[in-house]
N, C-alpha and C. Protein backbone atom coordinates (compact mmCIF):
# COMPACT_ATOMS: atom_id res chain seq x y z
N UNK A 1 0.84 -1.18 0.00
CA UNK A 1 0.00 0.00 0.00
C UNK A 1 0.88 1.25 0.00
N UNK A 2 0.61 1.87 -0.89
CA UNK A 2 1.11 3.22 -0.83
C UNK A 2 0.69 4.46 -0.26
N UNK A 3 1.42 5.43 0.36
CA UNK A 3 0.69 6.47 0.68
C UNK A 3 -0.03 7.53 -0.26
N UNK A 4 -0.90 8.56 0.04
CA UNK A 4 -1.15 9.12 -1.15
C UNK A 4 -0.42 10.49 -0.92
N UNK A 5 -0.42 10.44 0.00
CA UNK A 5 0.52 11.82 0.87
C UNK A 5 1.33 11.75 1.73
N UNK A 6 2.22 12.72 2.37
CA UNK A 6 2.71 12.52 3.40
C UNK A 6 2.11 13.15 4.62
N UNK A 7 2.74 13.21 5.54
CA UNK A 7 2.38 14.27 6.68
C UNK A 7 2.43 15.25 6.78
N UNK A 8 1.93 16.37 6.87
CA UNK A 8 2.84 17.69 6.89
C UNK A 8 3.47 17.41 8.05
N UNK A 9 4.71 18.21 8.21
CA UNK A 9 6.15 18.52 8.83
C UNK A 9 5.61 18.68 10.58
N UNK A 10 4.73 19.60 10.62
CA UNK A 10 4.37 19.98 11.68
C UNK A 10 3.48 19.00 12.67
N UNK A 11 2.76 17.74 11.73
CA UNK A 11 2.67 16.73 12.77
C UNK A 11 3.26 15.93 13.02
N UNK A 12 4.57 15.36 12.30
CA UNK A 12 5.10 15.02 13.29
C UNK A 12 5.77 15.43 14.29
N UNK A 13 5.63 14.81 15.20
CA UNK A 13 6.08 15.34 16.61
C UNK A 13 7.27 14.83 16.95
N UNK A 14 8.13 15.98 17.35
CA UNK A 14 9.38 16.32 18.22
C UNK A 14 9.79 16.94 19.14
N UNK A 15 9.08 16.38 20.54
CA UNK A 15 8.77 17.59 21.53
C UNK A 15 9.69 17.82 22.51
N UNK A 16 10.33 18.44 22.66
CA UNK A 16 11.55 18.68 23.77
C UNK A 16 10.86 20.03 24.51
N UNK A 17 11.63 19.87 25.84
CA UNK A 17 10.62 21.22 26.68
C UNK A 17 11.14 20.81 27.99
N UNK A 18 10.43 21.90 28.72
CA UNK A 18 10.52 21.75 30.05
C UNK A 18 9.76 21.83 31.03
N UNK A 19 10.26 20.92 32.11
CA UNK A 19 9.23 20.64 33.20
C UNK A 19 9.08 21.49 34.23
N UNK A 20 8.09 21.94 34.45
CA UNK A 20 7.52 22.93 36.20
C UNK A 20 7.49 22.28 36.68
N UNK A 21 7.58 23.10 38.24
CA UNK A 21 6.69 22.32 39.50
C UNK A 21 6.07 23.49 39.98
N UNK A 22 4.66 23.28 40.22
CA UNK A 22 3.97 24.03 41.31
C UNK A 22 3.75 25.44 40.36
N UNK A 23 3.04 25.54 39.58
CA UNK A 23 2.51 26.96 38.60
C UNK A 23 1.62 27.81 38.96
N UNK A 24 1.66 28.71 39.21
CA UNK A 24 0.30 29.31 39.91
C UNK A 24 -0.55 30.15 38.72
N UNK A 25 0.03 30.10 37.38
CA UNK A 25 -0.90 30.49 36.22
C UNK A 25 -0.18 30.11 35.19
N UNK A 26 -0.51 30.11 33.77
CA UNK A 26 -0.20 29.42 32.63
C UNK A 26 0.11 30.56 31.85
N UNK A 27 -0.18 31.89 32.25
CA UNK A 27 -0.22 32.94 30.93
C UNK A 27 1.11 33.22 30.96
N UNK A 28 2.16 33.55 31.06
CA UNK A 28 3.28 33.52 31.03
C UNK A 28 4.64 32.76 32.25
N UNK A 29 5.68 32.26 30.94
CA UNK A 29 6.77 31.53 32.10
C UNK A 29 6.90 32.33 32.94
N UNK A 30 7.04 33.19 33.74
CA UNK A 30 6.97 33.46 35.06
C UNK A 30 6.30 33.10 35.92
N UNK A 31 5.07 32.67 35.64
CA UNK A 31 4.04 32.00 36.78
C UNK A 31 3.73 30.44 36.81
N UNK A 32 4.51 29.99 35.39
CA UNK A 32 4.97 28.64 35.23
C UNK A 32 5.49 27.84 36.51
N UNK A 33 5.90 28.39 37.47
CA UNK A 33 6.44 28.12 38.56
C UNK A 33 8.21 27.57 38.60
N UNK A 34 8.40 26.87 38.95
CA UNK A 34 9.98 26.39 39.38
C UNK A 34 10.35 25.35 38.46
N UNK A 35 11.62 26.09 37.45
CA UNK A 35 11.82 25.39 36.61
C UNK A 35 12.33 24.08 37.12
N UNK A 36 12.06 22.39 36.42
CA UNK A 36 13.08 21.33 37.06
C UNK A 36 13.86 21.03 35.94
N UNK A 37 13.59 21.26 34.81
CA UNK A 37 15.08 20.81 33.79
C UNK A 37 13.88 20.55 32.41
N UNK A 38 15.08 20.42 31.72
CA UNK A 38 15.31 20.32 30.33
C UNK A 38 14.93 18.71 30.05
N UNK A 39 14.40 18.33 29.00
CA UNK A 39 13.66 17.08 28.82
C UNK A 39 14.07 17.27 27.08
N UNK A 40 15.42 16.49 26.90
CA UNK A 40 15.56 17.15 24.97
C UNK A 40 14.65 15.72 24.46
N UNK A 41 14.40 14.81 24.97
CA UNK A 41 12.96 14.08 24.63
C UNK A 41 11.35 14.04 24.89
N UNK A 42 11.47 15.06 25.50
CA UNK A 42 10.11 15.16 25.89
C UNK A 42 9.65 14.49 27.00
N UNK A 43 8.50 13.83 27.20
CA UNK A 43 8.07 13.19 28.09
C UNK A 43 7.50 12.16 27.73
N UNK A 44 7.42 11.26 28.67
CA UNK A 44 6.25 9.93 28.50
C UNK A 44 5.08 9.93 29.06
N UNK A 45 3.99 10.29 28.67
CA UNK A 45 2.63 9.75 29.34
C UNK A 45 1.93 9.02 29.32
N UNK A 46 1.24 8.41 30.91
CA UNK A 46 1.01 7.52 29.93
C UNK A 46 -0.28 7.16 30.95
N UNK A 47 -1.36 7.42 29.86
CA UNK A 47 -3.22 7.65 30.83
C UNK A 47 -2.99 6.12 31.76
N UNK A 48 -2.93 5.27 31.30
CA UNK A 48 -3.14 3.53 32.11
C UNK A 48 -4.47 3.59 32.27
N UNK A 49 -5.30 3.86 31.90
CA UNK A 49 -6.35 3.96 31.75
C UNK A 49 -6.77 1.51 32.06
N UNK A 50 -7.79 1.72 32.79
CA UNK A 50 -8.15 0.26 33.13
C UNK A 50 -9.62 0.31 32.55
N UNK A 51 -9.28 -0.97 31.69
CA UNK A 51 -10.81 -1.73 31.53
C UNK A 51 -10.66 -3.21 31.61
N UNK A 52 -12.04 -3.59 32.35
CA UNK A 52 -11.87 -4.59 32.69
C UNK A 52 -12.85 -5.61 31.27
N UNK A 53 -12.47 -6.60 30.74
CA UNK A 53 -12.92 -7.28 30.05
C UNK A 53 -13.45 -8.25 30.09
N UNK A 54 -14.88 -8.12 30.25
CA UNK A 54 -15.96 -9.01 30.68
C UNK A 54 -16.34 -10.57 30.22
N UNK A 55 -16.29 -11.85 30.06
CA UNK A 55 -17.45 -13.18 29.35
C UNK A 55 -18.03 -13.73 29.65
N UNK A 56 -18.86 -14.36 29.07
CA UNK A 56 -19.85 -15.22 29.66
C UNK A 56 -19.29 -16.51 29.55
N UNK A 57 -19.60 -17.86 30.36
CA UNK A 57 -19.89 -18.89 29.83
C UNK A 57 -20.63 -19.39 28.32
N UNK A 58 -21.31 -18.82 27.98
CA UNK A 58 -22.13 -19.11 27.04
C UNK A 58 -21.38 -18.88 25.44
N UNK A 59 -20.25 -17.65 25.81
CA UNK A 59 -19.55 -17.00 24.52
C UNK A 59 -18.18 -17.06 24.24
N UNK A 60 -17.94 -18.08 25.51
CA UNK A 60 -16.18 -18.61 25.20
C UNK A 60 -15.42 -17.16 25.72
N UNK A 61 -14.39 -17.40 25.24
CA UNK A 61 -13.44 -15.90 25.70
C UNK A 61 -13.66 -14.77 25.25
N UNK A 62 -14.37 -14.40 24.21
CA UNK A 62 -14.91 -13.00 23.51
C UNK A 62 -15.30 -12.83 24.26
N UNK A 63 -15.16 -11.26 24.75
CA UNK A 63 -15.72 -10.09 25.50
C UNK A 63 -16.82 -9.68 25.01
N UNK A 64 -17.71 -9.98 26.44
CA UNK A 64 -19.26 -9.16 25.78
C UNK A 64 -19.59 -7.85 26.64
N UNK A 65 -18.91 -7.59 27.80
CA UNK A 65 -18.97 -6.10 28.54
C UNK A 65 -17.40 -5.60 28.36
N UNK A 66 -17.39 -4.35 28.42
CA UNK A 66 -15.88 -3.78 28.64
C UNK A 66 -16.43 -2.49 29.63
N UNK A 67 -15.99 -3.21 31.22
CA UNK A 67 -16.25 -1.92 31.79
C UNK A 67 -14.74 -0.87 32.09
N UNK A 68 -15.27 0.16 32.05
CA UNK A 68 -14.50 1.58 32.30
C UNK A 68 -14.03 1.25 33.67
N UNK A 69 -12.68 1.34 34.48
CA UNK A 69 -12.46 1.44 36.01
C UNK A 69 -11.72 2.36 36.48
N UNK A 70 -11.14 3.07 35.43
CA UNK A 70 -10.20 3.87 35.91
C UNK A 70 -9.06 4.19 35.44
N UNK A 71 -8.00 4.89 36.06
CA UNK A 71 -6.77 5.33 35.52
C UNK A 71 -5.89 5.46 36.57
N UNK A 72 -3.99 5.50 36.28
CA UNK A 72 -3.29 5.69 37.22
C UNK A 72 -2.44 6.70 36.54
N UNK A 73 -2.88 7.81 35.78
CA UNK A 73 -2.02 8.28 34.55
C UNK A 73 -0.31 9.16 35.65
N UNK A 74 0.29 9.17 34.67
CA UNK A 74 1.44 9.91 35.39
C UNK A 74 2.60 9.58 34.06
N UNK A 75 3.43 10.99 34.49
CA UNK A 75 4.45 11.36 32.83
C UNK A 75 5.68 11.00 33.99
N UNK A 76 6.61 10.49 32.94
CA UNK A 76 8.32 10.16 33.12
C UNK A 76 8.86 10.94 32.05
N UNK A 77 10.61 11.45 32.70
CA UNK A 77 11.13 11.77 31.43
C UNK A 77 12.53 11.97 32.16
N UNK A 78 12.64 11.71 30.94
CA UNK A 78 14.80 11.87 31.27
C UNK A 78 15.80 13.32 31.05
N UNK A 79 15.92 14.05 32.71
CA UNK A 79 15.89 15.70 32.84
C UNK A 79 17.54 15.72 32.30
N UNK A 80 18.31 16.45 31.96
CA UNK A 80 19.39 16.96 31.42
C UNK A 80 19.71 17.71 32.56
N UNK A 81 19.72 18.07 33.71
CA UNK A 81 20.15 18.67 34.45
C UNK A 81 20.16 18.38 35.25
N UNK A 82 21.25 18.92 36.24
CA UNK A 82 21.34 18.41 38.20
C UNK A 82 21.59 19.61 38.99
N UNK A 83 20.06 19.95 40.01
CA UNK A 83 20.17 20.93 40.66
C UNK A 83 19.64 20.73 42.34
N UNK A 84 19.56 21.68 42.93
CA UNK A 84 19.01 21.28 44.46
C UNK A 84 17.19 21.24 44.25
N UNK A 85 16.83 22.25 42.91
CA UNK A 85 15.24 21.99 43.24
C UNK A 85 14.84 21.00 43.10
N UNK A 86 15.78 20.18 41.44
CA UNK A 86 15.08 19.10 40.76
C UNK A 86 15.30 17.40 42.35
N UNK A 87 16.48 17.92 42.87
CA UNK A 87 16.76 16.95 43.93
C UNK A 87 15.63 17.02 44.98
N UNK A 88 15.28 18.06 45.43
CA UNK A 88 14.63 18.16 46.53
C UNK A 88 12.88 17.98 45.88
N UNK A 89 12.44 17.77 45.26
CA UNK A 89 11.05 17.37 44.18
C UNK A 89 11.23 15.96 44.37
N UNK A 90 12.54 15.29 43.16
CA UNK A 90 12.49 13.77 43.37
C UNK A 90 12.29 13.05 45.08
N UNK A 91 13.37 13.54 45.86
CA UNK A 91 13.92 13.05 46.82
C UNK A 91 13.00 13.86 48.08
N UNK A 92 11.78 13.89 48.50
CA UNK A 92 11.04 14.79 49.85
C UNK A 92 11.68 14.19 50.55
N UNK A 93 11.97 15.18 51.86
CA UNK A 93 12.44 15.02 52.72
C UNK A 93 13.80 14.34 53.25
N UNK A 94 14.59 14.12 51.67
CA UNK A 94 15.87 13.65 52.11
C UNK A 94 17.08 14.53 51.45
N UNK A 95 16.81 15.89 51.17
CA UNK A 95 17.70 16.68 51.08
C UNK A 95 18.17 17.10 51.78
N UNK A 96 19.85 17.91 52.14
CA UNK A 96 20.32 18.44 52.44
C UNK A 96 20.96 19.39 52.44
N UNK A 97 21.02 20.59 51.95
CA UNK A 97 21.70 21.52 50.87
C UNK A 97 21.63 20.99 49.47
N UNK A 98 22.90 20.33 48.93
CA UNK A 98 23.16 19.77 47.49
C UNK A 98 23.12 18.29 47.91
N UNK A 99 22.85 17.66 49.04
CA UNK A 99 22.89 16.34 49.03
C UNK A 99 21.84 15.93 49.70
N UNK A 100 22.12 14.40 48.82
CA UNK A 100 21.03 13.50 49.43
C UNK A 100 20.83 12.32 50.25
N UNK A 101 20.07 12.52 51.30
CA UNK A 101 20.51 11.70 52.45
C UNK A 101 19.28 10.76 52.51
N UNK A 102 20.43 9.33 52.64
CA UNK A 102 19.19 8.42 53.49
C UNK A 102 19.21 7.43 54.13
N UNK A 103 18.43 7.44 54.81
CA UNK A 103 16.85 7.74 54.66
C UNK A 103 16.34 9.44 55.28
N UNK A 104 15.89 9.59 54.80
CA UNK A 104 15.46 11.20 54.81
C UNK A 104 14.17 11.20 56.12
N UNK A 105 13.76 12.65 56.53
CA UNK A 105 12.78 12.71 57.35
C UNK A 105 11.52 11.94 57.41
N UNK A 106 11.05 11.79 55.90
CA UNK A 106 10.02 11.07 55.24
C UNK A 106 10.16 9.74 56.27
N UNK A 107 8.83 9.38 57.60
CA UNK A 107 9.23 8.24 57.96
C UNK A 107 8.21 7.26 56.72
N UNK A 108 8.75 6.04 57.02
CA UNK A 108 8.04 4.65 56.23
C UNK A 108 6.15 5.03 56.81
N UNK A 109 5.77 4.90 55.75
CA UNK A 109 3.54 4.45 56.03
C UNK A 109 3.10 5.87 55.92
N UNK A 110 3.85 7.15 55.74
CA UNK A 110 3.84 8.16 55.25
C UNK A 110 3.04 8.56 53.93
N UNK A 111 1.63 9.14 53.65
CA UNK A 111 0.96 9.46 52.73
C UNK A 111 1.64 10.63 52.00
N UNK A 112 2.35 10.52 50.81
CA UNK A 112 2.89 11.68 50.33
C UNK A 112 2.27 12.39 49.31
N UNK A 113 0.85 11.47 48.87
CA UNK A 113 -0.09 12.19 48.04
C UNK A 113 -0.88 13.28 48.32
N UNK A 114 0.14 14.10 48.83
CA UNK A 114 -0.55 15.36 49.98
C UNK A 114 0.00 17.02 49.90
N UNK A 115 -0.80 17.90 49.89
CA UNK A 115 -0.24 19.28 49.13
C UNK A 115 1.31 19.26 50.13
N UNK A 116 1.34 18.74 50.93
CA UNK A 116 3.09 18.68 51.38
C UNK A 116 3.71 18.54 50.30
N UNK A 117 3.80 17.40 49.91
CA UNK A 117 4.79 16.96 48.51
C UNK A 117 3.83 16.93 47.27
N UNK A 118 3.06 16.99 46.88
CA UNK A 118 2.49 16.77 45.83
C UNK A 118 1.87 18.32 44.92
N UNK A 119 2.04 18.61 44.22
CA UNK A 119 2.00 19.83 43.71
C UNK A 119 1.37 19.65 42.32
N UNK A 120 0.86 20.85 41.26
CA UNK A 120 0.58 20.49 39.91
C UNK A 120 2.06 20.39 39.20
N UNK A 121 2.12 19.94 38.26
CA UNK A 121 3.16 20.18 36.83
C UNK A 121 2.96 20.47 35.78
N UNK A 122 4.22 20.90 35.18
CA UNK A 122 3.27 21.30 33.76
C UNK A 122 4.50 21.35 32.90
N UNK A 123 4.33 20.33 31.70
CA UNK A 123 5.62 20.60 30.73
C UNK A 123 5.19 21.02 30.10
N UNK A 124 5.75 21.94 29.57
CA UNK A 124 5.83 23.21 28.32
C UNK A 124 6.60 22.74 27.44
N UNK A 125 6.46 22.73 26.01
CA UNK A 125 7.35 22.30 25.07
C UNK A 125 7.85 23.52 24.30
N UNK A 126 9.17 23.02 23.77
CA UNK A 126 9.49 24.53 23.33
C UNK A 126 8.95 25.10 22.02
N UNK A 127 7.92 24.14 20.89
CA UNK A 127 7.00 25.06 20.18
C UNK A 127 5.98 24.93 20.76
N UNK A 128 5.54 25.94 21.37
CA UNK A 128 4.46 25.73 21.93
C UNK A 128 3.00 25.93 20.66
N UNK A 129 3.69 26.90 19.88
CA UNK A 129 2.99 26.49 19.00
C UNK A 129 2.15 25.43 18.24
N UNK A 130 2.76 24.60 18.05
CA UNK A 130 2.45 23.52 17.20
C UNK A 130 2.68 22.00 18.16
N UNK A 131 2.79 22.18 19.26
CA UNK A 131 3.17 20.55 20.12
C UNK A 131 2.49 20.99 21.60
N UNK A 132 1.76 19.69 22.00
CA UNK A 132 1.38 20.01 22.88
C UNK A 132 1.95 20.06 24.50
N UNK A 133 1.17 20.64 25.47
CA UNK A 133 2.07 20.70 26.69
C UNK A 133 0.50 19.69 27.54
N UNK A 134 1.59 19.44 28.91
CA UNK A 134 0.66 18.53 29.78
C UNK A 134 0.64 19.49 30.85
N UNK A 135 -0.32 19.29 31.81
CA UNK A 135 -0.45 19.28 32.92
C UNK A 135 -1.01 18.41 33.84
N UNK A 136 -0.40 18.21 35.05
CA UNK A 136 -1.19 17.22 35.51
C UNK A 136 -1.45 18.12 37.17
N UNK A 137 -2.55 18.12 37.42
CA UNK A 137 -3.25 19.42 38.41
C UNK A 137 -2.83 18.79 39.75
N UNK A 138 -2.37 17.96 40.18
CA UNK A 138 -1.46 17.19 41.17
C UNK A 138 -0.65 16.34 40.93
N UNK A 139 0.67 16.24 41.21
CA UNK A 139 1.42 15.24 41.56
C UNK A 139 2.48 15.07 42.10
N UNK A 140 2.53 14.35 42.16
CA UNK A 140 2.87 13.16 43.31
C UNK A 140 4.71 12.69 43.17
N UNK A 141 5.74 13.21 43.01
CA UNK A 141 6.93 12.51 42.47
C UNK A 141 7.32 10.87 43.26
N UNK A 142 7.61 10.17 42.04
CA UNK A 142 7.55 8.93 42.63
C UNK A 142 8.98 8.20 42.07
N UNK A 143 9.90 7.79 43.14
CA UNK A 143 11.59 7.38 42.31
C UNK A 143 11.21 5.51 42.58
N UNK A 144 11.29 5.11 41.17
CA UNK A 144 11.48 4.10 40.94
C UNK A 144 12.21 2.99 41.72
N UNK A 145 11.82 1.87 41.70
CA UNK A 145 12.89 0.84 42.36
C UNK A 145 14.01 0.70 41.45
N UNK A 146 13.94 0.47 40.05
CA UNK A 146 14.84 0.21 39.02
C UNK A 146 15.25 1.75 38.28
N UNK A 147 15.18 2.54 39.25
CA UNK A 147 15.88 4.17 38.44
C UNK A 147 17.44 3.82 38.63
N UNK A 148 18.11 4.31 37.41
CA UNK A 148 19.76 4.47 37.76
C UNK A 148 19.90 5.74 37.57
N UNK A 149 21.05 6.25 38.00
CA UNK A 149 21.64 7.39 37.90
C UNK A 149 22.90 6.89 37.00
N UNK A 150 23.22 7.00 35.46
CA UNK A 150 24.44 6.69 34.94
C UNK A 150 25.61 8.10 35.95
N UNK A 151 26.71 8.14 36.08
CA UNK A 151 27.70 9.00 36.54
C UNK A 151 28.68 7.91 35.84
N UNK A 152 29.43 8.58 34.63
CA UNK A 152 30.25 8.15 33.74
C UNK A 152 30.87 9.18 33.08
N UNK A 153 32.58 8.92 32.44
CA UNK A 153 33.40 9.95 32.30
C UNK A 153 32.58 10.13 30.86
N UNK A 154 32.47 9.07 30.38
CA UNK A 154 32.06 9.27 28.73
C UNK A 154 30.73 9.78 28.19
N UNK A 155 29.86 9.18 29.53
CA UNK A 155 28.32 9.82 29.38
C UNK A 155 27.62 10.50 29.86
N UNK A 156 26.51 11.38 29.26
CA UNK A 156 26.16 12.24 30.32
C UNK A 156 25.48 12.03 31.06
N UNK A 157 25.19 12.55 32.52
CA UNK A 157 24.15 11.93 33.86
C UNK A 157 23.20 12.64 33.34
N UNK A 158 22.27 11.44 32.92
CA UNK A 158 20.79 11.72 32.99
C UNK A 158 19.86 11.52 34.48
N UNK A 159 18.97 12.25 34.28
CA UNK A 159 18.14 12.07 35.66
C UNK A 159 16.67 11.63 35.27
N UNK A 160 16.24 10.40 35.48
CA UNK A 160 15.23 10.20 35.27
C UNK A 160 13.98 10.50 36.18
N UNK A 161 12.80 10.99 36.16
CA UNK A 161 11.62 11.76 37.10
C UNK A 161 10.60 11.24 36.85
N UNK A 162 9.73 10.44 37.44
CA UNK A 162 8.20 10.38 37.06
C UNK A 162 7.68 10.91 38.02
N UNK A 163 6.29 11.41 37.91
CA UNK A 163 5.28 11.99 38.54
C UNK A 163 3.92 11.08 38.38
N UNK A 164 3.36 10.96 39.16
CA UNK A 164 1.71 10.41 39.37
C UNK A 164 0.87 11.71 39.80
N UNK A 165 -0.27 11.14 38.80
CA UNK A 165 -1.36 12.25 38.73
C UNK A 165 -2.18 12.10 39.87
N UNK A 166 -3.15 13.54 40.22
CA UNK A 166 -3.81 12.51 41.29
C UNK A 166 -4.83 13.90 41.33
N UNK A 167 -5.92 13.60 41.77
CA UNK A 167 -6.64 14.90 41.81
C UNK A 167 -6.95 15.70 42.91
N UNK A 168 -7.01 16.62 42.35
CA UNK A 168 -7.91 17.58 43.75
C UNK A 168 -8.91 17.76 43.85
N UNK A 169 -9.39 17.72 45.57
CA UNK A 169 -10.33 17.74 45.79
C UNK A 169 -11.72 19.03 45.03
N UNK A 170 -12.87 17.75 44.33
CA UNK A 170 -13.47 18.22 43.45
C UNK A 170 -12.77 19.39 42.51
N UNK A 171 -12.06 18.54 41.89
CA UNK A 171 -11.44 19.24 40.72
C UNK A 171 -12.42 19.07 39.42
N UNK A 172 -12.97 20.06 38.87
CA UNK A 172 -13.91 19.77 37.51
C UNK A 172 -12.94 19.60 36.12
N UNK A 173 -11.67 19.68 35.93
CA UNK A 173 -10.74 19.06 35.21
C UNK A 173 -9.84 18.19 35.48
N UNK A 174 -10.11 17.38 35.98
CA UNK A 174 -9.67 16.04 36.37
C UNK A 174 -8.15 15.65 37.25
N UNK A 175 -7.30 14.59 36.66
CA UNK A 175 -6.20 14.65 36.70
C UNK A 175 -5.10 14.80 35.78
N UNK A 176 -5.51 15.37 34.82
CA UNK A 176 -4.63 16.07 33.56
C UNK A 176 -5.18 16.15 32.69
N UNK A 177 -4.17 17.37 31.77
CA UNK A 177 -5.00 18.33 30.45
C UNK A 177 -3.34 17.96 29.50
N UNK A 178 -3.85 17.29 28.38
CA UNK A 178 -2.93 17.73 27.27
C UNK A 178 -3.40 18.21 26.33
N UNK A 179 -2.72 19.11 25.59
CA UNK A 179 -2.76 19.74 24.54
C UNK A 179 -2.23 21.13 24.05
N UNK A 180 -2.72 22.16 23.37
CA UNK A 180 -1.79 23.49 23.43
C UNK A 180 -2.37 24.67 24.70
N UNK A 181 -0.84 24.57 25.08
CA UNK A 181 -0.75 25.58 26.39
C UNK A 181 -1.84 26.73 26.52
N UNK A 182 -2.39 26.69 25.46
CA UNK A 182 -3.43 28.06 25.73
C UNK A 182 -4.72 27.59 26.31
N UNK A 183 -5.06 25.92 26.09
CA UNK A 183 -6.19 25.31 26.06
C UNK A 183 -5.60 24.50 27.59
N UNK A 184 -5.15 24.82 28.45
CA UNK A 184 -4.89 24.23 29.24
C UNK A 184 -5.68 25.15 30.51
N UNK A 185 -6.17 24.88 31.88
CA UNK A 185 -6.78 25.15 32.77
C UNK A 185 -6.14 24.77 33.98
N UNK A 186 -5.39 25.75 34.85
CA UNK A 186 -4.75 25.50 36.11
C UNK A 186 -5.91 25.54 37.05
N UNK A 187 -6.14 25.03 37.73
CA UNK A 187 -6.92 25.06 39.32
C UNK A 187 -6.67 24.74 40.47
């Protein structure tokens, strides 16, 4: 099969940008809040959206309900930079100046899905024009069991970050907005 066209240029997507924490308005980077770094890949999101897939006895393994249950959405991405904010975001309560200590204040059975640590985000891409940006109206930073930190003469230290979405109380836009920064809604 052949195509009959191509794409125009502008959809495909190449989104590099950068990540906030904690924005208190969208109309200009200044209220973007606290820059955490540079993302020259962009981000990963990813809704996880759950359905559960229903059968009967009667119909063998074909699905005859597909119910809706939910979502655990939350973006990862690999930051280009190493600073005390982006440390003290990943790492609550186990900073120290420029270092990181642990085990940190944070004791163990600790709810951190809480305006203590949990804040909105918002990556901005650098056309904002033409690529879209996320927000997610809470979250939650969450460091992996299997995160590495490469520190190598030959390569550069990447810092990897995910965040979990999570909502606020009676929030009428949920737990995240993608699309262009203008069409986006802080609350």
């Amino acid at each position: 099969m052949a195509w009959a066209s191509h794409p125009d240029a502008l959809e495909i997507l190449k989104v590099p940008g950068y990540l906030f924490w904690n924005p208190t308005a969208l109309d200009v980077e200044a209220h973007w809040g606290t820059k955490l770094g540079f993302s020259e890949n962009g981000i990963n999101f990813e809704p996880s959206i759950k359905i559960a897939e229903l059968t009967t006895p009667e119909s063998g393994p074909e699905p005859r309900m597909m119910i809706y249950i939910g979502g655990y959405p939350r973006i990862s991405c690999i930051l280009q930079n190493y600073n005390t904010t982006l440390l003290s975001r990943l790492f609550p309560g186990m900073i120290t100046g420029t270092t990181v200590k642990f085990p940190g204040t944070v004791k163990m059975g600790t709810n951190i899905m809480t305006a203590t640590y949990s804040k909105p985000v918002l990556f901005v891409p650098d056309d904002q024009a033409n690529n879209p940006a996320c927000l997610l109206q809470l979250a939650t930073p969450k460091v992996t069991e299997n995160m590495k930190w490469l520190f190598s003469h030959r390569k550069r230290a990447l810092f990897p970050v995910v965040f979990v979405a999570g909502r606020k109380d009676a929030n009428v836009d949920g737990c995240y907005t993608i699309g262009p920064l203008s069409g986006l809604t802080l609350r």
